[in-house]
N, C-alpha and C. Protein backbone atom coordinates (compact mmCIF):
# COMPACT_ATOMS: atom_id res chain seq x y z
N UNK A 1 50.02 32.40 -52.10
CA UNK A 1 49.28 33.37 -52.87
C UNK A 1 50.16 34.57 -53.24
N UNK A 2 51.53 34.49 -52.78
CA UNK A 2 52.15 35.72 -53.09
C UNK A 2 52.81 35.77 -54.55
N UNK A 3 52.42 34.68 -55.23
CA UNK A 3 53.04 34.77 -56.71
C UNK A 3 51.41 35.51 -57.04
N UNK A 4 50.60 35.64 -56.74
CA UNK A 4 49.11 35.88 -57.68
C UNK A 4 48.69 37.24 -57.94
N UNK A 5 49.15 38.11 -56.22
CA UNK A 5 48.57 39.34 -55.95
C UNK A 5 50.38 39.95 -55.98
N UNK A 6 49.56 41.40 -55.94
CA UNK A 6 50.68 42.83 -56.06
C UNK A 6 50.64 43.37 -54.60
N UNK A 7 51.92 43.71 -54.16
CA UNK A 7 51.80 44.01 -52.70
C UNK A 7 51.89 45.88 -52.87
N UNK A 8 51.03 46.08 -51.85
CA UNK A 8 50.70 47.82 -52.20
C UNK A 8 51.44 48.24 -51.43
N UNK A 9 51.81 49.30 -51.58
CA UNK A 9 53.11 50.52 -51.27
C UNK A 9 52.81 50.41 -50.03
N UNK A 10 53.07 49.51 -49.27
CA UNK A 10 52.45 49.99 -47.81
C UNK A 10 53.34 51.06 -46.93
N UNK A 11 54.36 51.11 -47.27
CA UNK A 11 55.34 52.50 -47.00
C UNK A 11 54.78 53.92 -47.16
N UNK A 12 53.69 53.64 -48.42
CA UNK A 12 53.46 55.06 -49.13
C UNK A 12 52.06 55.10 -48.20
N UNK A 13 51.61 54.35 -47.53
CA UNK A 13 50.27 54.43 -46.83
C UNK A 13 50.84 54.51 -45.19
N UNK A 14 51.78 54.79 -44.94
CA UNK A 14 52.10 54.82 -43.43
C UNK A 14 52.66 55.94 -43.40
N UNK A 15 53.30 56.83 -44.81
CA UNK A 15 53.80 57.74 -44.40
C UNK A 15 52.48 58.66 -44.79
N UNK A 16 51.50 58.61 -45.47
CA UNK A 16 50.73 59.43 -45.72
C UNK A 16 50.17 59.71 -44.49
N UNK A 17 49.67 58.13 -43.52
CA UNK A 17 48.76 57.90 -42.15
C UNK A 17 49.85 59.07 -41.39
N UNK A 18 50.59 59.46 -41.09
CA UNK A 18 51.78 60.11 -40.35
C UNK A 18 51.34 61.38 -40.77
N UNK A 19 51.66 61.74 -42.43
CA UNK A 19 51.20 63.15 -42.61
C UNK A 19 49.77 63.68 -42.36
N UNK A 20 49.32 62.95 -42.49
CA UNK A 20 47.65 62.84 -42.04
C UNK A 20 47.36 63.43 -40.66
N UNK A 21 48.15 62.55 -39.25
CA UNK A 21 47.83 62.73 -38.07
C UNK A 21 48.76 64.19 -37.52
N UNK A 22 49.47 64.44 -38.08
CA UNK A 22 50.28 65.78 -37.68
C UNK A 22 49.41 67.03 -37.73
N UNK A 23 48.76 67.11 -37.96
CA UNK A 23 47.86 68.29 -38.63
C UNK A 23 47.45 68.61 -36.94
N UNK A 24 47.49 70.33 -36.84
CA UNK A 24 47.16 70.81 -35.25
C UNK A 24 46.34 71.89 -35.41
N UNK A 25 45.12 71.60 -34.62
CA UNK A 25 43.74 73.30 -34.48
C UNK A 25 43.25 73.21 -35.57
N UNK A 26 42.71 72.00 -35.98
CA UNK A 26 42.41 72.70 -37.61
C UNK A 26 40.58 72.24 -37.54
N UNK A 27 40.40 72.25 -38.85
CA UNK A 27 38.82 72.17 -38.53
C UNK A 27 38.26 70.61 -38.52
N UNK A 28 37.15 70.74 -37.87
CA UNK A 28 36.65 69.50 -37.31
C UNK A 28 36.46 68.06 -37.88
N UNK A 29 35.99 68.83 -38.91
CA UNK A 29 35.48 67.77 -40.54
C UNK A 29 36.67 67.56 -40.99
N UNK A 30 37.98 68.19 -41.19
CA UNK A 30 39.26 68.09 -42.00
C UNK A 30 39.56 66.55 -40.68
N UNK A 31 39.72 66.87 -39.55
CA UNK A 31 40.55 66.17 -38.65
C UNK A 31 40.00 64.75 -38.66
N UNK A 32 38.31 64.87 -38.69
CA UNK A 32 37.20 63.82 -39.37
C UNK A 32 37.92 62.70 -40.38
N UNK A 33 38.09 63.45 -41.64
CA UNK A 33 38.20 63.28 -42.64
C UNK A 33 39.91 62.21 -42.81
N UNK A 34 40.57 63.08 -41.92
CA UNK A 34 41.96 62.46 -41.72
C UNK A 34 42.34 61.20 -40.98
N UNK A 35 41.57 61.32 -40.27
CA UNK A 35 41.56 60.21 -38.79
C UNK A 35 40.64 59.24 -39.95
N UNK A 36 39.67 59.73 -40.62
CA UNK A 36 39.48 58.39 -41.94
C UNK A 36 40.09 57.46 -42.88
N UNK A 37 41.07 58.63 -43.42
CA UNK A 37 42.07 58.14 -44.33
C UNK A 37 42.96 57.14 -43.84
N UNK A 38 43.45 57.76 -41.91
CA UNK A 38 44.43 56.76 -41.86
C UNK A 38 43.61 55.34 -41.33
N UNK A 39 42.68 55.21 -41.13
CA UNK A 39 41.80 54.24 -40.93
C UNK A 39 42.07 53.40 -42.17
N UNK A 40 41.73 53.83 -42.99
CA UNK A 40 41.58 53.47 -44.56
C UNK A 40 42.72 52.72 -45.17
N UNK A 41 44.14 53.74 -44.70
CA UNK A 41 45.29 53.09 -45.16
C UNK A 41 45.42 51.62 -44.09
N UNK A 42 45.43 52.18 -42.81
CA UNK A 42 45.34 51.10 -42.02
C UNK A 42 44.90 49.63 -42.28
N UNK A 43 43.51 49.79 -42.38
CA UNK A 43 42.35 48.50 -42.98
C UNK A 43 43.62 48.25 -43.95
N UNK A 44 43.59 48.67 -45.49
CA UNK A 44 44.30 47.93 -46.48
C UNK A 44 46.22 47.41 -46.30
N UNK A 45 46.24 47.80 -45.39
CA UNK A 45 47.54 47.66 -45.17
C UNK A 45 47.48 46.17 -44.40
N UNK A 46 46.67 46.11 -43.04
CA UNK A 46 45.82 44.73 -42.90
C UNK A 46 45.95 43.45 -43.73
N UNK A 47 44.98 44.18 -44.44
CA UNK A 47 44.15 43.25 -45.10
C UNK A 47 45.50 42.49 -45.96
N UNK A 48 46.73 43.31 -46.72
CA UNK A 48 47.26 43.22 -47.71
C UNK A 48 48.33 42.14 -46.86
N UNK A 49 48.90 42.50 -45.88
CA UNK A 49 49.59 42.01 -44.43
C UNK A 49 48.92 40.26 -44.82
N UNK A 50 47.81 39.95 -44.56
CA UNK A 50 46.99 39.01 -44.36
C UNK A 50 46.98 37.96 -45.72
N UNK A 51 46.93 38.75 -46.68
CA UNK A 51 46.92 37.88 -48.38
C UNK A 51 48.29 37.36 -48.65
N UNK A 52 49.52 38.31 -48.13
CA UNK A 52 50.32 37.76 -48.42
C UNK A 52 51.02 37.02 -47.18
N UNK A 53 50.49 36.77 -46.66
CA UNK A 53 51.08 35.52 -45.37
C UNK A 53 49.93 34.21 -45.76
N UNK A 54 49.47 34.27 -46.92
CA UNK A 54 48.47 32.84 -47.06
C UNK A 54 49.72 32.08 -47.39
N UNK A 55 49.43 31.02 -46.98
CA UNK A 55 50.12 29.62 -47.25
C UNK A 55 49.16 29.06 -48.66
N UNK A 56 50.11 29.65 -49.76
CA UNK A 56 49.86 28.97 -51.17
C UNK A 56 49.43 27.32 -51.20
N UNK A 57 50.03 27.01 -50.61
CA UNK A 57 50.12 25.24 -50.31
C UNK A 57 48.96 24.72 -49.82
N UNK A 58 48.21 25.18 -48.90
CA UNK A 58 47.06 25.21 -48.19
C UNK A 58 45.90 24.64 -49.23
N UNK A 59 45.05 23.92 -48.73
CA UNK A 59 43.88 23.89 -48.96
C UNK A 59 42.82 24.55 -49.12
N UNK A 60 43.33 25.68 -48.45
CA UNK A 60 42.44 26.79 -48.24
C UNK A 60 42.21 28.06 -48.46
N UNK A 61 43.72 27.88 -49.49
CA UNK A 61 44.14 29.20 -50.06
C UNK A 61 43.62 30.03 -50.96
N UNK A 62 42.80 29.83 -51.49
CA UNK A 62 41.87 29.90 -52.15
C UNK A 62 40.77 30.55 -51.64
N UNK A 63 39.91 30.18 -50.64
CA UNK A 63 38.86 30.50 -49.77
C UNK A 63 39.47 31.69 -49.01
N UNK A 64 40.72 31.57 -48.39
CA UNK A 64 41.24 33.16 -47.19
C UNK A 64 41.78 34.07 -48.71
N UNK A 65 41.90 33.81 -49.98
CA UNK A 65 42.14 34.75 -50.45
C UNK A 65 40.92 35.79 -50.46
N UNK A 66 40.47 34.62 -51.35
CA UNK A 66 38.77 35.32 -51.93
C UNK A 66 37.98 36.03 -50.38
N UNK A 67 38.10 35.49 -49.68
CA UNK A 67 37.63 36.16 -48.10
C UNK A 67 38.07 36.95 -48.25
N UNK A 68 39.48 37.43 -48.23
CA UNK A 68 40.09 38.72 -47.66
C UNK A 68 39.70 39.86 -49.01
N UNK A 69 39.81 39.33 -50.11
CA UNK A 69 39.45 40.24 -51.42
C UNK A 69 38.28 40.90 -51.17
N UNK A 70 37.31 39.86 -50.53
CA UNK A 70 35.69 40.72 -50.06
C UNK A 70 35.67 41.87 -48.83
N UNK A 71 36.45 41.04 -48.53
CA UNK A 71 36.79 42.08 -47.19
C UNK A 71 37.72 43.63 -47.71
N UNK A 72 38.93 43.36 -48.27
CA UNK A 72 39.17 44.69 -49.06
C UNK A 72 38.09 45.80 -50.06
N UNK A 73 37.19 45.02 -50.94
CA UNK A 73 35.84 45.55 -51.67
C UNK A 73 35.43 46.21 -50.19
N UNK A 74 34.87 45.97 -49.73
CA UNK A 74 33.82 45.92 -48.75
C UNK A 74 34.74 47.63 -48.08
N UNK A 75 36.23 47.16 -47.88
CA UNK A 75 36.86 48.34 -47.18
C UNK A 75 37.15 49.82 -48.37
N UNK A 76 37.11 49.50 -49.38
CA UNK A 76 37.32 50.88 -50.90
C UNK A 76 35.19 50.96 -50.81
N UNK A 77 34.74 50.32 -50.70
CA UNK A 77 33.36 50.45 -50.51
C UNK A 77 33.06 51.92 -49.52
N UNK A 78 33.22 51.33 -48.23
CA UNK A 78 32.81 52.14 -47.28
C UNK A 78 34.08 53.77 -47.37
N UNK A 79 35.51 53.40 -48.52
CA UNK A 79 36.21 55.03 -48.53
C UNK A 79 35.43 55.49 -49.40
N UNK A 80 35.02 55.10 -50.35
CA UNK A 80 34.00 55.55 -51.32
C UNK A 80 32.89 56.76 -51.06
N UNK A 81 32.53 56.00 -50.19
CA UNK A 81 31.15 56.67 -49.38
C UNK A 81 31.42 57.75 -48.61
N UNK A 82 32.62 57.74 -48.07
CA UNK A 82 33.25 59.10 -47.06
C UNK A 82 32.92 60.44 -47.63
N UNK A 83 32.61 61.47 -47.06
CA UNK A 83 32.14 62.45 -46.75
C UNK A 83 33.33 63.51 -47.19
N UNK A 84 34.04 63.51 -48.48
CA UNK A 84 35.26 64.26 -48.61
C UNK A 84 35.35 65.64 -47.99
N UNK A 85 36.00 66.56 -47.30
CA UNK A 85 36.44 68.09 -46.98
C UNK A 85 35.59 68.45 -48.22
N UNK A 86 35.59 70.10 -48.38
CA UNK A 86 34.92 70.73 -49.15
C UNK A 86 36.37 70.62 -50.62
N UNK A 87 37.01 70.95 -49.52
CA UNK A 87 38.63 71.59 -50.22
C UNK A 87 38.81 70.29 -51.26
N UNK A 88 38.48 69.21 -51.07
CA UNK A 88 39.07 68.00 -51.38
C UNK A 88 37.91 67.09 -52.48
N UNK A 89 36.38 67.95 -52.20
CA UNK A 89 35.16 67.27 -52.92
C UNK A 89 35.78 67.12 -54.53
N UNK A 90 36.90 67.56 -55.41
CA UNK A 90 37.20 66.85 -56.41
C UNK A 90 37.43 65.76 -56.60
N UNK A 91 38.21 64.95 -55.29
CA UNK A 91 38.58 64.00 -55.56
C UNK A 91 37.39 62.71 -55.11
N UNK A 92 36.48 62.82 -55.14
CA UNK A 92 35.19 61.91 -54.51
C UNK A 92 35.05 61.01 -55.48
N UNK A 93 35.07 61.57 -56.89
CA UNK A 93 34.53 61.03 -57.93
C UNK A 93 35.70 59.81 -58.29
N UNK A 94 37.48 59.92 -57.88
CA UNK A 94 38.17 58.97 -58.08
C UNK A 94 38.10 58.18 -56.82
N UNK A 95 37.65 58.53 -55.81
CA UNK A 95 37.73 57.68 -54.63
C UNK A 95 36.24 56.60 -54.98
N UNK A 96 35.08 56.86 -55.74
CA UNK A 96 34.36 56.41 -56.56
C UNK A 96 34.40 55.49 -57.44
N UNK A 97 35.86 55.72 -58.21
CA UNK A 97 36.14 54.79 -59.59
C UNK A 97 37.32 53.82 -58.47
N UNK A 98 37.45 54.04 -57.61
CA UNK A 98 38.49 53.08 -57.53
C UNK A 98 37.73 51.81 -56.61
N UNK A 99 36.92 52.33 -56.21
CA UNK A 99 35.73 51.13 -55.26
C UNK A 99 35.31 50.26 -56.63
N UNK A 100 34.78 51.33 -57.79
CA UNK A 100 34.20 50.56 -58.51
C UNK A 100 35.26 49.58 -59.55
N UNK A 101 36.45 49.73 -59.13
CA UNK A 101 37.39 48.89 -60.54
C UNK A 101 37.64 47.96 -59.35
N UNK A 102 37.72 48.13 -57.73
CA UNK A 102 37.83 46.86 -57.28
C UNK A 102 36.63 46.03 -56.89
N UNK A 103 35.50 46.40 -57.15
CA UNK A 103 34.48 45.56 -56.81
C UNK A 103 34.72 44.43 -58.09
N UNK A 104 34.42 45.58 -58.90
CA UNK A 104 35.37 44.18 -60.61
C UNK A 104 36.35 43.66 -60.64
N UNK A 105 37.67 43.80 -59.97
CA UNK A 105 38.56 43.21 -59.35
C UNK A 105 38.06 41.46 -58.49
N UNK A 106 37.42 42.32 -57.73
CA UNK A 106 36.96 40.80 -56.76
C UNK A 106 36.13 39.97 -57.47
N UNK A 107 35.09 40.34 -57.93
CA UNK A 107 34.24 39.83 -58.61
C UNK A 107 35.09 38.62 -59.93
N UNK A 108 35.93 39.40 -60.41
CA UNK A 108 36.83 38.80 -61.42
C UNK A 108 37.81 37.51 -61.00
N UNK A 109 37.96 37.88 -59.39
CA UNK A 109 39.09 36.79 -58.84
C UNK A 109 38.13 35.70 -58.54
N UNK A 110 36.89 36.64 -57.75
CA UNK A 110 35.95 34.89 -57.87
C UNK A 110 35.67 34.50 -59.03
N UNK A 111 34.89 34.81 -60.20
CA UNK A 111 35.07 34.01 -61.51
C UNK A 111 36.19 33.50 -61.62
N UNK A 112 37.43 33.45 -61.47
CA UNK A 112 38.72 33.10 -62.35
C UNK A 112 38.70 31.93 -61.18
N UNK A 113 38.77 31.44 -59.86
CA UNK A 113 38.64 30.79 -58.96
C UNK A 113 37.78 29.69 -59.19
N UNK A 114 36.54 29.93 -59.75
CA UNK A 114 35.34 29.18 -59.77
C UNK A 114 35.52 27.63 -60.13
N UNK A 115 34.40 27.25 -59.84
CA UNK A 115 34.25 25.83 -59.87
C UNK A 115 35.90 25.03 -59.70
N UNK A 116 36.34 25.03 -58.69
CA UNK A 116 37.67 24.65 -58.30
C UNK A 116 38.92 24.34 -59.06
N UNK A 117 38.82 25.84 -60.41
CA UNK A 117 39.44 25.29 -61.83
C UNK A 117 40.33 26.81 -61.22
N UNK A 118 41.34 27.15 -62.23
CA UNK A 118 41.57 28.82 -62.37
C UNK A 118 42.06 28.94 -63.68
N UNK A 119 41.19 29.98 -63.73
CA UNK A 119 41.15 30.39 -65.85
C UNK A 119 42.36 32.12 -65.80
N UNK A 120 42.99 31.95 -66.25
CA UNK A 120 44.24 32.79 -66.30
C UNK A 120 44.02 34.20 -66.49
N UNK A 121 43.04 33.94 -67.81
CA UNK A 121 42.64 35.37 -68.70
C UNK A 121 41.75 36.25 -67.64
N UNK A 122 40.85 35.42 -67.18
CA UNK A 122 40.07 36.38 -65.92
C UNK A 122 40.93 36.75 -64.65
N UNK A 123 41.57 36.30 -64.73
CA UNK A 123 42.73 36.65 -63.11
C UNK A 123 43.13 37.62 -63.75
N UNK A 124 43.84 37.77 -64.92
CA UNK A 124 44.67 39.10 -65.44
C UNK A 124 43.48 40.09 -65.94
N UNK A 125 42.48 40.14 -65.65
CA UNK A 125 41.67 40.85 -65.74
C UNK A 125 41.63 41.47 -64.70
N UNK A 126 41.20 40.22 -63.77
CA UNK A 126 40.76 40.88 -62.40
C UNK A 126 42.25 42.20 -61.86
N UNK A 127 43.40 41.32 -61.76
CA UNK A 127 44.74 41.95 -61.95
C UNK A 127 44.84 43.80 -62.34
N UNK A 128 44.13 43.78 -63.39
CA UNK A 128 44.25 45.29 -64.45
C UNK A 128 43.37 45.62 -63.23
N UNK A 129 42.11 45.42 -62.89
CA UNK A 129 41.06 46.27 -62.08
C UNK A 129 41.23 46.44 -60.74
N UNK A 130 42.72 45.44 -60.84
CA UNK A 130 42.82 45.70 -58.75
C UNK A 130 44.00 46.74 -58.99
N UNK A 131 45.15 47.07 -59.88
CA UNK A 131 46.10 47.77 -60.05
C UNK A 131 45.12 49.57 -60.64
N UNK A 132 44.42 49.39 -61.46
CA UNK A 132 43.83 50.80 -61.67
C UNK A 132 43.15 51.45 -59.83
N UNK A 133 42.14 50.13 -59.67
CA UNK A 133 41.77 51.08 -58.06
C UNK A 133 42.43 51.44 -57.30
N UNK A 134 44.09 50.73 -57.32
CA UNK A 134 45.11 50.78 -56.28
C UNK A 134 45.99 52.68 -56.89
N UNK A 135 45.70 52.80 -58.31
CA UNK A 135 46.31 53.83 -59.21
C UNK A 135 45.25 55.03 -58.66
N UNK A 136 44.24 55.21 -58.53
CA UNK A 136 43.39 56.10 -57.69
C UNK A 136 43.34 56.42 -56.71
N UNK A 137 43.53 55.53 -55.74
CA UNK A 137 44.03 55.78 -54.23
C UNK A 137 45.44 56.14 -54.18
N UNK A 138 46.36 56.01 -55.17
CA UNK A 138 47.71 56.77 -54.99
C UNK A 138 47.87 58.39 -55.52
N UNK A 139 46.70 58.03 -56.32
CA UNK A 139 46.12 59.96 -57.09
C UNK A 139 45.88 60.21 -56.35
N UNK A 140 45.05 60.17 -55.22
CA UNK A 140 44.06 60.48 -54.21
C UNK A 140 45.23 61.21 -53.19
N UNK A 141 46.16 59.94 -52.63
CA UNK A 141 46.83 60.41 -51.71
C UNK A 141 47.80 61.98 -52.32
N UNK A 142 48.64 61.38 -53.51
CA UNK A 142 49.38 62.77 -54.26
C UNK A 142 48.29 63.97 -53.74
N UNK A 143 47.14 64.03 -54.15
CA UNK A 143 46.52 65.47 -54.17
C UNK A 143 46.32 65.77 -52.33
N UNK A 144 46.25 64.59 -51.91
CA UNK A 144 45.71 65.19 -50.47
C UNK A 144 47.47 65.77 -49.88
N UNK A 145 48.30 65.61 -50.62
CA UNK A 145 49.70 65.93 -49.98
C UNK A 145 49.89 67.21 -50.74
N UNK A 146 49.43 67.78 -51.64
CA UNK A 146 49.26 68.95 -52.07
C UNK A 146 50.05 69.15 -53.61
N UNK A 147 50.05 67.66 -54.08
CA UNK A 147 51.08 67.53 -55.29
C UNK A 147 49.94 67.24 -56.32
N UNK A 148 50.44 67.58 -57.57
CA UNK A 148 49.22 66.79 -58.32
C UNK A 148 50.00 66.02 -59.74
N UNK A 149 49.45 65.20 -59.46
CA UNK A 149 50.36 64.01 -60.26
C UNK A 149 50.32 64.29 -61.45
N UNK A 150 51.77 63.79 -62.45
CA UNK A 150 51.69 64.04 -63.73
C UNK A 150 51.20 62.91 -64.43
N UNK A 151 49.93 62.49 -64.92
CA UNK A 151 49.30 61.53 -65.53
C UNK A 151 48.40 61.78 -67.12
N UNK A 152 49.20 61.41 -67.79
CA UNK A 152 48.62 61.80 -69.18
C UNK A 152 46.86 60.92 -69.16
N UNK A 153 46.29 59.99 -68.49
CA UNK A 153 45.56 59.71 -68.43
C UNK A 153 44.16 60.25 -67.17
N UNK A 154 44.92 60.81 -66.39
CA UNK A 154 44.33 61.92 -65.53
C UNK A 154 43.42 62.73 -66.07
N UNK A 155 42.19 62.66 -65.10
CA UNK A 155 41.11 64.08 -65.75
C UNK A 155 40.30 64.09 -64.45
N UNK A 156 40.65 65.29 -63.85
CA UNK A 156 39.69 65.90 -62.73
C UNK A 156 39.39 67.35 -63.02
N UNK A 157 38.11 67.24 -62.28
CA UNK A 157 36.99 68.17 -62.14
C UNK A 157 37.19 69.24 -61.07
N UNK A 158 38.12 70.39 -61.08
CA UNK A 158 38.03 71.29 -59.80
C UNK A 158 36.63 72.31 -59.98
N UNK A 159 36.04 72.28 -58.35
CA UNK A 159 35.20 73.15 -58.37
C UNK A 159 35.38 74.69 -58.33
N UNK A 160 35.13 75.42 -59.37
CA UNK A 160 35.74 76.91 -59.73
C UNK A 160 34.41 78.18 -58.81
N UNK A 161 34.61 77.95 -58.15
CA UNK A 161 33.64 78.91 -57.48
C UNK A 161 34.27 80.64 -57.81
């Protein structure tokens, strides 16, 4: 399966999990919030660990992909839902779009899978919607490191109190 899928920065998710856990005395919900993220990177780092050790050759390769794809949805699902810092409630709405381009992601790999055929055009579909959710969670991380990415396609909402 490692010709099919894109392997995610998992470098860029271990050093974030690192900058994440360094943080000392700070407030309760932030430390909450952090000890989430590296959860988060964790799970997908997993999961990603797992897709690309399938044995292409297998019979079954097919079935532990699509498993593990539900299982990744299922994991941008529940970051989705997280309870962002106050400081950080801008970014909810992309931690939002990126659950929702991989639920279409998965959804897309099972169609393209189906009936024990594989149709190309829907894989490279699914493809575009697993690389945009993966493009949100790397926005996500930039801003939580205090950088803000240069993206001509970028548009966030700061709250101007």
């Amino acid at each position: 399966m490692k010709n099919r899928t894109h392997k995610i920065p998992i470098f860029f998710l271990i050093i974030l999990a690192a900058m994440l856990l360094t943080a000392c005395g700070e407030d309760p919900d932030l430390a909450r919030f952090r000890k989430n993220m590296d959860d988060f990177c964790t799970k997908i780092s997993e999961i990603d660990s797992s897709i690309n050790n399938i044995d292409a050759q297998s019979e079954n390769a097919v079935s532990e992909l699509l498993g593990y794809l539900d299982e990744l949805d299922a994991t941008f699902k529940d970051f989705a839902a997280l309870d962002f810092p106050e400081e950080f409630d801008y970014l909810e709405g992309l931690a939002d779009e990126s659950s929702q381009y991989m639920t279409e992601a998965v959804s897309s790999y099972h169609e393209a899978y189906s009936n024990g055929s594989y149709n190309e055009y829907t894989a490279e579909y699914a493809r575009q919607n697993y690389s945009r959710s993966y493009k949100r969670i790397q926005i996500i991380i930039s801003f939580l490191h205090g950088e803000e990415p240069d993206d001509a396609d970028l548009s966030i909402e700061y709250n101007q109190e």
